[in-house]
C-alpha atoms as a PDB file:
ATOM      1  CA  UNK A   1     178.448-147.371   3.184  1.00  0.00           C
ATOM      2  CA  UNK A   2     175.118-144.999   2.941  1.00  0.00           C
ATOM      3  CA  UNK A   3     174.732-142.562   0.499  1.00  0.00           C
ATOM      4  CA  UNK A   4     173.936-139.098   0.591  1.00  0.00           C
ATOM      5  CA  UNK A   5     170.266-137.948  -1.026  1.00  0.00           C
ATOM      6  CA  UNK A   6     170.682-134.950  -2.747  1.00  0.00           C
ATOM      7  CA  UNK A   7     167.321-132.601  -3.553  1.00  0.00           C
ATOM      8  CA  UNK A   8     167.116-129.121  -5.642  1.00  0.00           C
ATOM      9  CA  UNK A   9     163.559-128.293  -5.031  1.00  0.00           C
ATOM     10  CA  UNK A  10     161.339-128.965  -7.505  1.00  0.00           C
ATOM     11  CA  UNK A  11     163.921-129.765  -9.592  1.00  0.00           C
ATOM     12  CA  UNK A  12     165.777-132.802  -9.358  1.00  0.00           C
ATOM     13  CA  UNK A  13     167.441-135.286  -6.922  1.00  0.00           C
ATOM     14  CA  UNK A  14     168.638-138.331  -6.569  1.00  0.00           C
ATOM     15  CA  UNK A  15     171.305-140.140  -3.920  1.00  0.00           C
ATOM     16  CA  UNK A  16     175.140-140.534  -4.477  1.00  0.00           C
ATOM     17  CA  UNK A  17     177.992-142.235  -2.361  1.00  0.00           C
ATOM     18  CA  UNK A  18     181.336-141.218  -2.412  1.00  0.00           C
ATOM     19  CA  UNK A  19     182.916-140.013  -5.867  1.00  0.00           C
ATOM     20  CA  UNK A  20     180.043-139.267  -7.021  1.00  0.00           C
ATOM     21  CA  UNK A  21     177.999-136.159  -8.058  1.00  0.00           C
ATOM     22  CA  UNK A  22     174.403-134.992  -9.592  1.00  0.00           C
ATOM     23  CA  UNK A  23     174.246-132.529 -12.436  1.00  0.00           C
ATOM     24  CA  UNK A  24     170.950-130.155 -13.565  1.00  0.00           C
ATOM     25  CA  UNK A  25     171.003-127.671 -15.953  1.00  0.00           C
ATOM     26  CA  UNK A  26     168.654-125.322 -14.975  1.00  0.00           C
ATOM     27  CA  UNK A  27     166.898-121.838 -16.171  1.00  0.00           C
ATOM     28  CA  UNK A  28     168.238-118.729 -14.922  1.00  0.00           C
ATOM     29  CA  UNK A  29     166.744-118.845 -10.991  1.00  0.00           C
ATOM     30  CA  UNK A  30     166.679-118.859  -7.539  1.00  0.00           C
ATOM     31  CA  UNK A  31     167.195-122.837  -6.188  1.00  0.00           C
ATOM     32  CA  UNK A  32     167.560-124.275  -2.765  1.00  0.00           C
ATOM     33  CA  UNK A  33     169.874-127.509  -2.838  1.00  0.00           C
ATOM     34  CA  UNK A  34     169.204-129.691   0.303  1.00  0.00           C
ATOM     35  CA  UNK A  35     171.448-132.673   0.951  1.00  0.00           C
ATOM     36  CA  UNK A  36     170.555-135.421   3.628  1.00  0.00           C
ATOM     37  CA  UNK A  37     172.627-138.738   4.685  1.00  0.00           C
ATOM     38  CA  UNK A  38     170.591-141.324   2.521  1.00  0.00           C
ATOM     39  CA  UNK A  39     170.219-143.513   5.938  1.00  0.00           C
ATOM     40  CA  UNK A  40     168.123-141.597   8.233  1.00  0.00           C
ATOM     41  CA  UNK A  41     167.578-138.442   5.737  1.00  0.00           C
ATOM     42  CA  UNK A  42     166.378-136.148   9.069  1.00  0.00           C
ATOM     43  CA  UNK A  43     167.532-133.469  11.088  1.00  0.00           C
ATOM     44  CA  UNK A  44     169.891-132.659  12.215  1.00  0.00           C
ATOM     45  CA  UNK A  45     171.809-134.491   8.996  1.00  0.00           C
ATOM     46  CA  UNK A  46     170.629-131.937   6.305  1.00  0.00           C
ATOM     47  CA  UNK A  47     172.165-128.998   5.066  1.00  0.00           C
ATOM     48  CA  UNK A  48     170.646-126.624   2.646  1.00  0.00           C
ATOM     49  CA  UNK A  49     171.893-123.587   0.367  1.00  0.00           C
ATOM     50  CA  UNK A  50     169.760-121.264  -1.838  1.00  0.00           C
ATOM     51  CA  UNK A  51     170.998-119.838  -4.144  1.00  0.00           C
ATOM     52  CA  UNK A  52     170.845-117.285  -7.644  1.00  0.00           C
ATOM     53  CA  UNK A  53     171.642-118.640 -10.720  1.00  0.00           C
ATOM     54  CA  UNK A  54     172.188-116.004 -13.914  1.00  0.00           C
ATOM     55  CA  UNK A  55     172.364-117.097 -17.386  1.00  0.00           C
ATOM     56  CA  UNK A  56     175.846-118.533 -18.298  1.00  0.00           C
ATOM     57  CA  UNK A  57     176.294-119.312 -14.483  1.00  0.00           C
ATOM     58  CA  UNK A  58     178.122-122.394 -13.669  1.00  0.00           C
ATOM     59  CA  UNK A  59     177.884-123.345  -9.936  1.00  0.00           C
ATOM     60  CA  UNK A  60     179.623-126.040  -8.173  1.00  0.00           C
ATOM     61  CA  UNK A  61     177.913-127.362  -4.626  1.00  0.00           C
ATOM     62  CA  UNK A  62     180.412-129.496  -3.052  1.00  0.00           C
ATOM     63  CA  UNK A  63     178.288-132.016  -0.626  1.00  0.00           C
ATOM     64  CA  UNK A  64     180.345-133.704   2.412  1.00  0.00           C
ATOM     65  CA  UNK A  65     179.893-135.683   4.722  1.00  0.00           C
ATOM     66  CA  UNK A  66     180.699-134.452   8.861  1.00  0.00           C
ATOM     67  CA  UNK A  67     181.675-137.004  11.322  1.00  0.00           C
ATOM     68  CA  UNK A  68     180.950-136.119  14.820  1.00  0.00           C
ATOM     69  CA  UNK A  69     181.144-138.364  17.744  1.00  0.00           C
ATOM     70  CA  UNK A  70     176.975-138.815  17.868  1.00  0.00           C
ATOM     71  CA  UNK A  71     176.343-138.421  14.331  1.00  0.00           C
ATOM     72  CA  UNK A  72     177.219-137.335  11.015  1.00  0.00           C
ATOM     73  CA  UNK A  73     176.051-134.081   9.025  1.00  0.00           C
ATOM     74  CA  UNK A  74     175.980-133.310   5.649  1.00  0.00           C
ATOM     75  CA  UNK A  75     177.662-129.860   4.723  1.00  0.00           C
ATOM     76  CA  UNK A  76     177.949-127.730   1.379  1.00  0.00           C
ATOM     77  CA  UNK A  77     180.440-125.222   0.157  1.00  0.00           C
ATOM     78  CA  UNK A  78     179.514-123.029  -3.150  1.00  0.00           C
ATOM     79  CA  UNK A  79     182.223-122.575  -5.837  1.00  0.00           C
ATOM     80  CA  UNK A  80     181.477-120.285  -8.416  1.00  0.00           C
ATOM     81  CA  UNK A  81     182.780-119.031 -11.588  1.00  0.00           C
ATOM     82  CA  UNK A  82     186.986-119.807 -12.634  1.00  0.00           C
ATOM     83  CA  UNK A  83     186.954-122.346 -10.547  1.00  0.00           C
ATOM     84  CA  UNK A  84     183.402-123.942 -10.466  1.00  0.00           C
ATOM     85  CA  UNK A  85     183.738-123.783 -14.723  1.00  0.00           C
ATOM     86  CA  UNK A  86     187.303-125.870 -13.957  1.00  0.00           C
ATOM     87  CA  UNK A  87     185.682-128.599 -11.598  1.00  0.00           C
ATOM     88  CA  UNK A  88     183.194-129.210 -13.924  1.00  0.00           C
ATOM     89  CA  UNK A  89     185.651-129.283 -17.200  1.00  0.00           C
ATOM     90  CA  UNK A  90     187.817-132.006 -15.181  1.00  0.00           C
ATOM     91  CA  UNK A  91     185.167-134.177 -14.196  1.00  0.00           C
ATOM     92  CA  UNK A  92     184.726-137.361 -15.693  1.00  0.00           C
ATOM     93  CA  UNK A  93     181.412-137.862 -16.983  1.00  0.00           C
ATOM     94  CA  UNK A  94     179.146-140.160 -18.597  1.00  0.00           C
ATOM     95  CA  UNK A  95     175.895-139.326 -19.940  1.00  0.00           C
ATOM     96  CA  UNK A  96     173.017-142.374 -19.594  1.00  0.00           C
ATOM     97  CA  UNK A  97     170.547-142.280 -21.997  1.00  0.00           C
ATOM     98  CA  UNK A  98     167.476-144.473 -22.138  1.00  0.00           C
ATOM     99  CA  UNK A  99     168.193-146.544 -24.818  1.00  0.00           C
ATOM    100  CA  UNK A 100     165.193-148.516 -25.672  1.00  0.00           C
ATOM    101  CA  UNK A 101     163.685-145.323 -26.890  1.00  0.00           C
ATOM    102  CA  UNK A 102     166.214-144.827 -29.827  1.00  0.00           C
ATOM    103  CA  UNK A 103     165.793-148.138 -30.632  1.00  0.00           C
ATOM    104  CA  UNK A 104     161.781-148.283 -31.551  1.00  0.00           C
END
């Protein structure tokens, strides 16, 4: 199954497959999330959202995948505050840490 590439401009990215998600804390800002099918990663695939983030802010970009009978898209939806805060307090996370560096 291909992934999905996911890119917050001159920020981070990285590629997930399904279940999956990317996290960035980030300074106060405007951003522009782009999110491309990891196989071909070209138009028409991508979708993009820009968007304002305040201090305290927690935003949620939910990436999907679109079937459609010639190809697939990628799509975003936004959830913000209550309910962004509540996806991300739910979520199952583990943090990776490099750890050859603590070790020397």
């Amino acid at each position: 199954m291909a992934g999905m590439k996911i890119d917050i401009h001159g920020v981070a990215s990285g590629q997930i497959r399904m279940n999956q998600f990317v996290m960035a804390e980030v300074p106060p800002g405007t951003y522009t999330v782009e999110t491309a099918m990891a196989r071909n990663g070209i138009k028409p695939s991508n979708s993009q959202t820009t968007l304002s983030v305040q201090g305290g802010d927690v935003v949620v970009i939910l990436a999907m995948l679109k079937v459609q009978s010639l190809h697939s898209t990628t799509t975003q939806e936004q959830i913000v505050g209550t309910e962004a805060r509540t996806a991300v307090a739910t979520t199952k996370m583990i943090e990776w840490t490099n750890r050859s560096a603590s070790v020397a």
